[in-house]
C-alpha atoms as a PDB file:
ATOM      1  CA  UNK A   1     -26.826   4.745 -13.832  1.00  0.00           C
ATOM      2  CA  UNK A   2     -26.819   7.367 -10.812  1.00  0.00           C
ATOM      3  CA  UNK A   3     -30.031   7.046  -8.858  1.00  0.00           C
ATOM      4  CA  UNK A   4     -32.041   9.888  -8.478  1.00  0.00           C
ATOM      5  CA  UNK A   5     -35.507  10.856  -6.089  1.00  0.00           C
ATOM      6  CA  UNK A   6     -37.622  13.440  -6.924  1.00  0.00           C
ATOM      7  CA  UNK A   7     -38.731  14.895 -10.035  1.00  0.00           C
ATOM      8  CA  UNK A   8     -37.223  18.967 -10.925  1.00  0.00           C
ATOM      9  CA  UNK A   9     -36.167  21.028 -13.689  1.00  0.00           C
ATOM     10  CA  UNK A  10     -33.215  20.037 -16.023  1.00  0.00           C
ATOM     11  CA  UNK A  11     -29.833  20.854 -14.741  1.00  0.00           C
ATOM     12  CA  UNK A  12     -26.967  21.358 -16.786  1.00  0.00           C
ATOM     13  CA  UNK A  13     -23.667  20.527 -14.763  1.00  0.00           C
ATOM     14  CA  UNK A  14     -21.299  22.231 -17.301  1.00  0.00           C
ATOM     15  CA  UNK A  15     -18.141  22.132 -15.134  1.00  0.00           C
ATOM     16  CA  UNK A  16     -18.489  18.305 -15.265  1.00  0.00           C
ATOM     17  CA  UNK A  17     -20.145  17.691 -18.457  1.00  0.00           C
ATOM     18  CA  UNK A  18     -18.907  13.996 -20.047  1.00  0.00           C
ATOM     19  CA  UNK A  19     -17.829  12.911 -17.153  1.00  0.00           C
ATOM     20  CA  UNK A  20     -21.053  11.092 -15.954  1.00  0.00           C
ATOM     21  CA  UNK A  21     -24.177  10.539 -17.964  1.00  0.00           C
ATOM     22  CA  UNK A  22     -27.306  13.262 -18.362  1.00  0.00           C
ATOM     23  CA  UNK A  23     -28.117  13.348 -14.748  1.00  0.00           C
ATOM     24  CA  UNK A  24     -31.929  13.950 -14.955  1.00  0.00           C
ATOM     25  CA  UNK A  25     -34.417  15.858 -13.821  1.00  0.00           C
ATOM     26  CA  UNK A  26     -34.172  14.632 -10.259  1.00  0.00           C
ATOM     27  CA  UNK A  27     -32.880  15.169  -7.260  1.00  0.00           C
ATOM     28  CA  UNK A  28     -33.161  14.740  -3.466  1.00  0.00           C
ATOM     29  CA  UNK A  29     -33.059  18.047  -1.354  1.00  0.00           C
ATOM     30  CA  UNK A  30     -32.417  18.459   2.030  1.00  0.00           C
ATOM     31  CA  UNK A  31     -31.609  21.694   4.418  1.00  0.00           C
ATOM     32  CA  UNK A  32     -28.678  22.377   6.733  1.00  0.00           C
ATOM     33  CA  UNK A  33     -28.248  19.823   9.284  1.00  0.00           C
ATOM     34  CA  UNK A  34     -30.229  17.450   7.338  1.00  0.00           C
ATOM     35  CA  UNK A  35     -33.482  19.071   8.719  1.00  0.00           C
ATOM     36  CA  UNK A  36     -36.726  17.045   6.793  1.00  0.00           C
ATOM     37  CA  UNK A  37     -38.202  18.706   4.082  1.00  0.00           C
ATOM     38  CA  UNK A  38     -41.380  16.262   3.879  1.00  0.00           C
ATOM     39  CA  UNK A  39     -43.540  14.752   6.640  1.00  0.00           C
ATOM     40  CA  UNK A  40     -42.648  11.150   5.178  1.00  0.00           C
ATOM     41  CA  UNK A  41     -40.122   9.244   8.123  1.00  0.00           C
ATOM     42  CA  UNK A  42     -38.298   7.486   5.540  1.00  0.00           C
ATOM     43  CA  UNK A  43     -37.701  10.494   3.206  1.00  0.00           C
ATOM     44  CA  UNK A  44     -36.368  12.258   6.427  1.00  0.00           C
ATOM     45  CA  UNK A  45     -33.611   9.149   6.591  1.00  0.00           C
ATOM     46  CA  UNK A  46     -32.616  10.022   3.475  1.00  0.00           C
ATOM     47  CA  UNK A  47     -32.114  13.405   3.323  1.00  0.00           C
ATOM     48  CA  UNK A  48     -30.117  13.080   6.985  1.00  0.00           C
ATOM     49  CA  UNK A  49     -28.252  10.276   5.012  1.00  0.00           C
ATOM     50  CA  UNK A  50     -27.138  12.353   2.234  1.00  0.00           C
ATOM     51  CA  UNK A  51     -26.046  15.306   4.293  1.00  0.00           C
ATOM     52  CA  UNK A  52     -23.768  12.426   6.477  1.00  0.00           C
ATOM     53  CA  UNK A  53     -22.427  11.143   3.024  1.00  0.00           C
ATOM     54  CA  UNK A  54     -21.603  14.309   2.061  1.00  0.00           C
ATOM     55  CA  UNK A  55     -19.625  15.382   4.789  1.00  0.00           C
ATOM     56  CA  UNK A  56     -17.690  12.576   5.390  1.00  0.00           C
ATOM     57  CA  UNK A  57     -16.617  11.635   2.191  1.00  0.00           C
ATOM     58  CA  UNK A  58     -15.502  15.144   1.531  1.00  0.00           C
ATOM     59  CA  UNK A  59     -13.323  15.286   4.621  1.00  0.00           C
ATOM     60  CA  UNK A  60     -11.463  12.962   2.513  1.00  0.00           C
ATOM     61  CA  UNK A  61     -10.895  14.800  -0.080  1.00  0.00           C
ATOM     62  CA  UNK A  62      -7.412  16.926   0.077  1.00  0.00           C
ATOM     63  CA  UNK A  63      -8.753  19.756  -2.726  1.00  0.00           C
ATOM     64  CA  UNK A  64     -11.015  20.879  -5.763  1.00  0.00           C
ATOM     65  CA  UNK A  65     -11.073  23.816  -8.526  1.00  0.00           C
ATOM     66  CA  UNK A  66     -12.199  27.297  -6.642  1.00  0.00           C
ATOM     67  CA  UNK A  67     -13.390  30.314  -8.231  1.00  0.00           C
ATOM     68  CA  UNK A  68     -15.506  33.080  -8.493  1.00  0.00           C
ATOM     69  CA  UNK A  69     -18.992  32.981 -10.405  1.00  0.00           C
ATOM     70  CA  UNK A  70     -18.064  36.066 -11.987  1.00  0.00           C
ATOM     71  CA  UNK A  71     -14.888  35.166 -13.593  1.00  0.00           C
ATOM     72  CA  UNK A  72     -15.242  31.008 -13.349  1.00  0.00           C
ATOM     73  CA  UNK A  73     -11.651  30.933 -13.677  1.00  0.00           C
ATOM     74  CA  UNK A  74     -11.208  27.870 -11.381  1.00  0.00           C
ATOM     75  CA  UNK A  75      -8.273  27.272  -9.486  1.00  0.00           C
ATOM     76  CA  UNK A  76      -6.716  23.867  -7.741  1.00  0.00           C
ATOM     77  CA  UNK A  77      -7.485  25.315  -3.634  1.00  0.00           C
ATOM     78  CA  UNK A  78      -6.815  22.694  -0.960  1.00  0.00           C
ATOM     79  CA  UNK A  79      -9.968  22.987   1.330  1.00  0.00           C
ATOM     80  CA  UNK A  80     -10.586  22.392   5.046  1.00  0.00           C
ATOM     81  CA  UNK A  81     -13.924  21.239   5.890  1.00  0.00           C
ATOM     82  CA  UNK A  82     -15.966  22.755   8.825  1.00  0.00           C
ATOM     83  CA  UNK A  83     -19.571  20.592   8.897  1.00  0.00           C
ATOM     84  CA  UNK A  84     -20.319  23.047  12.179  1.00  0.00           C
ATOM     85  CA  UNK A  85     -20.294  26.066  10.051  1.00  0.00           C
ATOM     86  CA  UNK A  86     -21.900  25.040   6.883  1.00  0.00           C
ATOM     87  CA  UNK A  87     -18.327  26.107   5.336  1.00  0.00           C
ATOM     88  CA  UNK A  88     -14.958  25.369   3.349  1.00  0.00           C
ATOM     89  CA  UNK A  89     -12.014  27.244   4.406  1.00  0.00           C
ATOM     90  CA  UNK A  90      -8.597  27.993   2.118  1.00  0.00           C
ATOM     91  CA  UNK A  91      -5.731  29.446   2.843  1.00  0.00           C
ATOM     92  CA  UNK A  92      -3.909  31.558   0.139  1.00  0.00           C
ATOM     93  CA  UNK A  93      -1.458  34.049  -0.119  1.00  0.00           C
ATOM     94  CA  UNK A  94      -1.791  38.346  -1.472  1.00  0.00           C
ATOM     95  CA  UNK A  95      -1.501  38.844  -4.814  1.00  0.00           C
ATOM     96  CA  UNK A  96      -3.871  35.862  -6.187  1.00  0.00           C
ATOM     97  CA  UNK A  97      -6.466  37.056  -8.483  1.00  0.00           C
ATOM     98  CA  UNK A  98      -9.034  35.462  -5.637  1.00  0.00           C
ATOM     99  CA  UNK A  99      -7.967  37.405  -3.111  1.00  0.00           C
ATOM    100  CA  UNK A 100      -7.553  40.357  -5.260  1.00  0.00           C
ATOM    101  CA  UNK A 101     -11.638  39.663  -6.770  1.00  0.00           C
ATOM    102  CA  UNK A 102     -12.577  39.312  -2.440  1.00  0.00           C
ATOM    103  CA  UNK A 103     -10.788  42.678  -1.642  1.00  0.00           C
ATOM    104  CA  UNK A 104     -14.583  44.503  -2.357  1.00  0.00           C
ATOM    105  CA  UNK A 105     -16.398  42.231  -0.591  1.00  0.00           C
ATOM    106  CA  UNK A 106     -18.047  38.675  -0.671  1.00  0.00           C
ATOM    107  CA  UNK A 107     -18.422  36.833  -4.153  1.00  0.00           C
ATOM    108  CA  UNK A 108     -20.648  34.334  -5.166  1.00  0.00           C
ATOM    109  CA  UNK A 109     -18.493  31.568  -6.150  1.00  0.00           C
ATOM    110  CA  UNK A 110     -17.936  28.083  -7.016  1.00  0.00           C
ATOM    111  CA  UNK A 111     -16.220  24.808  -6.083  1.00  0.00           C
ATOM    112  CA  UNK A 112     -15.787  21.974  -7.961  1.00  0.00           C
ATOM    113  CA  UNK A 113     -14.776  18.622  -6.779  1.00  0.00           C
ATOM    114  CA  UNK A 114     -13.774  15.118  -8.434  1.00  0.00           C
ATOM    115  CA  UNK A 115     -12.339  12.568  -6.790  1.00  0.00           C
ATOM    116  CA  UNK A 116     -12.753   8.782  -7.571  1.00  0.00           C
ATOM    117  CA  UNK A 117     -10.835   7.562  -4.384  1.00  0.00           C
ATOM    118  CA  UNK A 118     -12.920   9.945  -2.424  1.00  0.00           C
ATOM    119  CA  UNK A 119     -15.862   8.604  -3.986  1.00  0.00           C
ATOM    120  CA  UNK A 120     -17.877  11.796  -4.439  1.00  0.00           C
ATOM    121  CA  UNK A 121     -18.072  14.222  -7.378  1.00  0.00           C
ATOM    122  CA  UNK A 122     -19.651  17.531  -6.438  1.00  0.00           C
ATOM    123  CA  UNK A 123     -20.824  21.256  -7.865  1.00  0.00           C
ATOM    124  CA  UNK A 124     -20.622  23.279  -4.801  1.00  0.00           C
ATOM    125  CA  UNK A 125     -21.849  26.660  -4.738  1.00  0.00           C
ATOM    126  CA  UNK A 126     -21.758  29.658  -1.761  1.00  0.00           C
ATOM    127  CA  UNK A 127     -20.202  32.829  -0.811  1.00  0.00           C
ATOM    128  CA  UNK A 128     -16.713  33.476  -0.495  1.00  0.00           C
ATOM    129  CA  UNK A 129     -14.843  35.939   1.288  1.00  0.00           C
ATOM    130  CA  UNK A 130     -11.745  36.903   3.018  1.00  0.00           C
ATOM    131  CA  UNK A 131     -11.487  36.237   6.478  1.00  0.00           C
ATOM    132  CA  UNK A 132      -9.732  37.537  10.257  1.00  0.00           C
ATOM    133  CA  UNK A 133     -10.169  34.680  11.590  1.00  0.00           C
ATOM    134  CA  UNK A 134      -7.069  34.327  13.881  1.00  0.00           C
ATOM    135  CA  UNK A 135      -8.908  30.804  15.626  1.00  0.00           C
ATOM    136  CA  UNK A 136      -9.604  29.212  12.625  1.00  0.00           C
ATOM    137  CA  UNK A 137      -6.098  29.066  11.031  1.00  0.00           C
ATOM    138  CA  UNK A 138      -4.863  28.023  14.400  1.00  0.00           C
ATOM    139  CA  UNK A 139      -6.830  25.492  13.840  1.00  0.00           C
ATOM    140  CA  UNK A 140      -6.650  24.342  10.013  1.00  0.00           C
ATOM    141  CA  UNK A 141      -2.895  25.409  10.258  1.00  0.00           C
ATOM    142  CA  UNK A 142      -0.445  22.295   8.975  1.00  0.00           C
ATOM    143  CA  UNK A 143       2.903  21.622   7.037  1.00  0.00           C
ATOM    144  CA  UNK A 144       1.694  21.409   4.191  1.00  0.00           C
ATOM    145  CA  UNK A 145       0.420  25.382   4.339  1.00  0.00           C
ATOM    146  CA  UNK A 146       3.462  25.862   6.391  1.00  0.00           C
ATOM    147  CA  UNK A 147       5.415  24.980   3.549  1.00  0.00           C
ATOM    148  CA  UNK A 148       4.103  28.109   1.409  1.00  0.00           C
ATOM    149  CA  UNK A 149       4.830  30.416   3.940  1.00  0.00           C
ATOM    150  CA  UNK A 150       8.485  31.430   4.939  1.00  0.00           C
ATOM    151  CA  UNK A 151       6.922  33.350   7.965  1.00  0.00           C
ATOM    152  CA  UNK A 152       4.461  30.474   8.690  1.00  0.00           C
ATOM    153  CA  UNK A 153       0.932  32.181  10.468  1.00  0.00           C
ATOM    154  CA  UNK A 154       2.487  35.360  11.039  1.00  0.00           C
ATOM    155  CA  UNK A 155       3.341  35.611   7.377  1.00  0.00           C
ATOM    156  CA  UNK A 156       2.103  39.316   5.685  1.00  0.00           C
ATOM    157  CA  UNK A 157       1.006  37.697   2.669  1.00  0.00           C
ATOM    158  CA  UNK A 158      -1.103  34.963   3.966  1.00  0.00           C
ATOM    159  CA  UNK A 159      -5.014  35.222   3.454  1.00  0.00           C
ATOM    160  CA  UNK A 160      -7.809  33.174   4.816  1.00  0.00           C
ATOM    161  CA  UNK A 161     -10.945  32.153   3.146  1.00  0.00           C
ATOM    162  CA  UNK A 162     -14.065  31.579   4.064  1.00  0.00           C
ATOM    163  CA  UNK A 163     -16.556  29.804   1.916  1.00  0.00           C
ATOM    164  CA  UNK A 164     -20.135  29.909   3.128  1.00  0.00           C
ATOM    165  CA  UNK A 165     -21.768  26.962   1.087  1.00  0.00           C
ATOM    166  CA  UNK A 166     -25.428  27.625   0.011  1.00  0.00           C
ATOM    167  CA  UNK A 167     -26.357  24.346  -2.398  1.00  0.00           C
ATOM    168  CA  UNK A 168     -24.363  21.580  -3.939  1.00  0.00           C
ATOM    169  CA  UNK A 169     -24.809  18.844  -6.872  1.00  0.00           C
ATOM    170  CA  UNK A 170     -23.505  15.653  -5.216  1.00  0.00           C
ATOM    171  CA  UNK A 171     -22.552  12.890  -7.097  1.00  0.00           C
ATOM    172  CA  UNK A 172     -22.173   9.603  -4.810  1.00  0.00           C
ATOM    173  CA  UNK A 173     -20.648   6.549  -6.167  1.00  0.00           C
ATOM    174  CA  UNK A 174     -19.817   2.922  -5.322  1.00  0.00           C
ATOM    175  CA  UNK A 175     -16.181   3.624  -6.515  1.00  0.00           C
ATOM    176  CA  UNK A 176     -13.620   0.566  -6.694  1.00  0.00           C
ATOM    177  CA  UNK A 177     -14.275  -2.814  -6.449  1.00  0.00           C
ATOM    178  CA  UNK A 178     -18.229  -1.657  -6.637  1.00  0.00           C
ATOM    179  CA  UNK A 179     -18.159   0.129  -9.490  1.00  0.00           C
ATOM    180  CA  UNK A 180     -16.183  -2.944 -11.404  1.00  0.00           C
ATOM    181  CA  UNK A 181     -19.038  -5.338 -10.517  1.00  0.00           C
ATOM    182  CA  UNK A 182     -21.995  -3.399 -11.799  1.00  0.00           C
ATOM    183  CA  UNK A 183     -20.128  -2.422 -15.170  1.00  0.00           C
ATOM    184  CA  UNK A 184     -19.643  -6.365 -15.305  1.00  0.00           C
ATOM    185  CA  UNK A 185     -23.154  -7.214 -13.567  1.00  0.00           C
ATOM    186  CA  UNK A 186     -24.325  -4.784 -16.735  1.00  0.00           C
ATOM    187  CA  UNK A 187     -22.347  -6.821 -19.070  1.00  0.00           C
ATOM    188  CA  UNK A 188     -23.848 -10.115 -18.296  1.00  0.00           C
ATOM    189  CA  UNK A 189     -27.541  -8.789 -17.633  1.00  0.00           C
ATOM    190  CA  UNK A 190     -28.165  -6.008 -19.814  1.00  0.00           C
ATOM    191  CA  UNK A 191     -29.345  -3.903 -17.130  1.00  0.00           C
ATOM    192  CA  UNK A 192     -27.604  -0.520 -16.888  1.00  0.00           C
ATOM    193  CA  UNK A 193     -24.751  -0.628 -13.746  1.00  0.00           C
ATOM    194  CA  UNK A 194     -26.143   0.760 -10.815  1.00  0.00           C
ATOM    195  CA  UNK A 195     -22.436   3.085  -9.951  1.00  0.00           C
ATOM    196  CA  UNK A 196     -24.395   5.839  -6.974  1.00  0.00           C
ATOM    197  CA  UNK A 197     -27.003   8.424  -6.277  1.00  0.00           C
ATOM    198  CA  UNK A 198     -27.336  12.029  -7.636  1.00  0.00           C
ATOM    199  CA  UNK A 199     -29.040  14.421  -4.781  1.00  0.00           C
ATOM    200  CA  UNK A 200     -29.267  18.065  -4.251  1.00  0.00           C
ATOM    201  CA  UNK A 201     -27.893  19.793  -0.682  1.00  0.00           C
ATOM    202  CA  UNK A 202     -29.386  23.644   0.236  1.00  0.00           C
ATOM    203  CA  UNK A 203     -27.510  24.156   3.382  1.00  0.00           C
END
């Protein structure tokens, strides 16, 4: 079973519904940064903890389904991570329906992630919107966006996204050679496999 450490409302995770059991009413919450939330030290470990996992095990992760809340047509986006900024960034080209939905102005929007390598399973959620940032695709720039563009940076079609996350669903999990030994730990006990933690981010 996922762990989970505080008592809320139900939450129904539709984009990743039967992939993990119901997860609860529970969850941990902590603010950007991992600033405490509660005057208990240990429950200030935690929530710094989480925000840590979070971050690292998602620099990691190569890409997840983007899209708009609007529409929730979700689409496979590669995704650069920027802890700094509380954001995601994505590079895409004119003509996508995203850009084409961000032309007006910021959406509210979604990104979902799954990887089992990676470790983490997540329901990200924020503000996206098209960016000018010249700095930040210097930065993010590689061969693998390179590849899309015949006129690499400079490129007329190429758009950059900004997505300014405001709360996630994290699921954390043992993954591998962990995971195998509490399904068979399970087996042999009868106690249900301990396989991660649920928790709640507001950034």
């Amino acid at each position: 079973m996922f762990r989970h450490r505080e008592d809320s409302a139900p939450w129904n995770p539709a984009p990743l519904r039967g992939l993990w059991p119901d997860p609860g009413r529970t969850r941990l919450t902590v603010s950007s940064a991992g600033s405490p939330l509660s005057d208990s030290d240990g429950k200030e470990s935690a929530m710094a903890n989480e925000q840590q996992t979070f971050w690292k095990r998602l620099d990691g992760i190569n890409a997840g389904m983007l899209g708009t809340r609007e529409r929730m047509k979700l689409v496979p986006m590669s995704h650069y991570a920027d802890p700094g900024e509380q954001a995601l960034w994505f590079i895409t080209a004119e003509g996508t329906d995203l850009v084409s939905e961000l032309e007006d102005g910021s959406r509210p929007a979604i990104h979902v992630i799954g990887d089992a390598a990676g470790k983490l399973w997540a329901q990200i959620e924020g503000q996206l919107e098209l960016s000018p940032d010249r700095a930040k695709l210097d930065e993010i720039w590689n061969k693998v966006a390179a590849a899309w563009f015949e006129g690499g940076k400079e490129d007329p079609d190429l758009r950059l996204l900004r997505f300014n996350l405001s709360e996630a669903d994290i699921w954390s999990t043992t993954g591998g050679i962990g995971f195998l030994y509490q399904i068979a730990k399970a087996n042999l006990t009868g106690d249900e496999p301990d396989i991660g933690d649920h928790f709640h981010l507001k950034f």
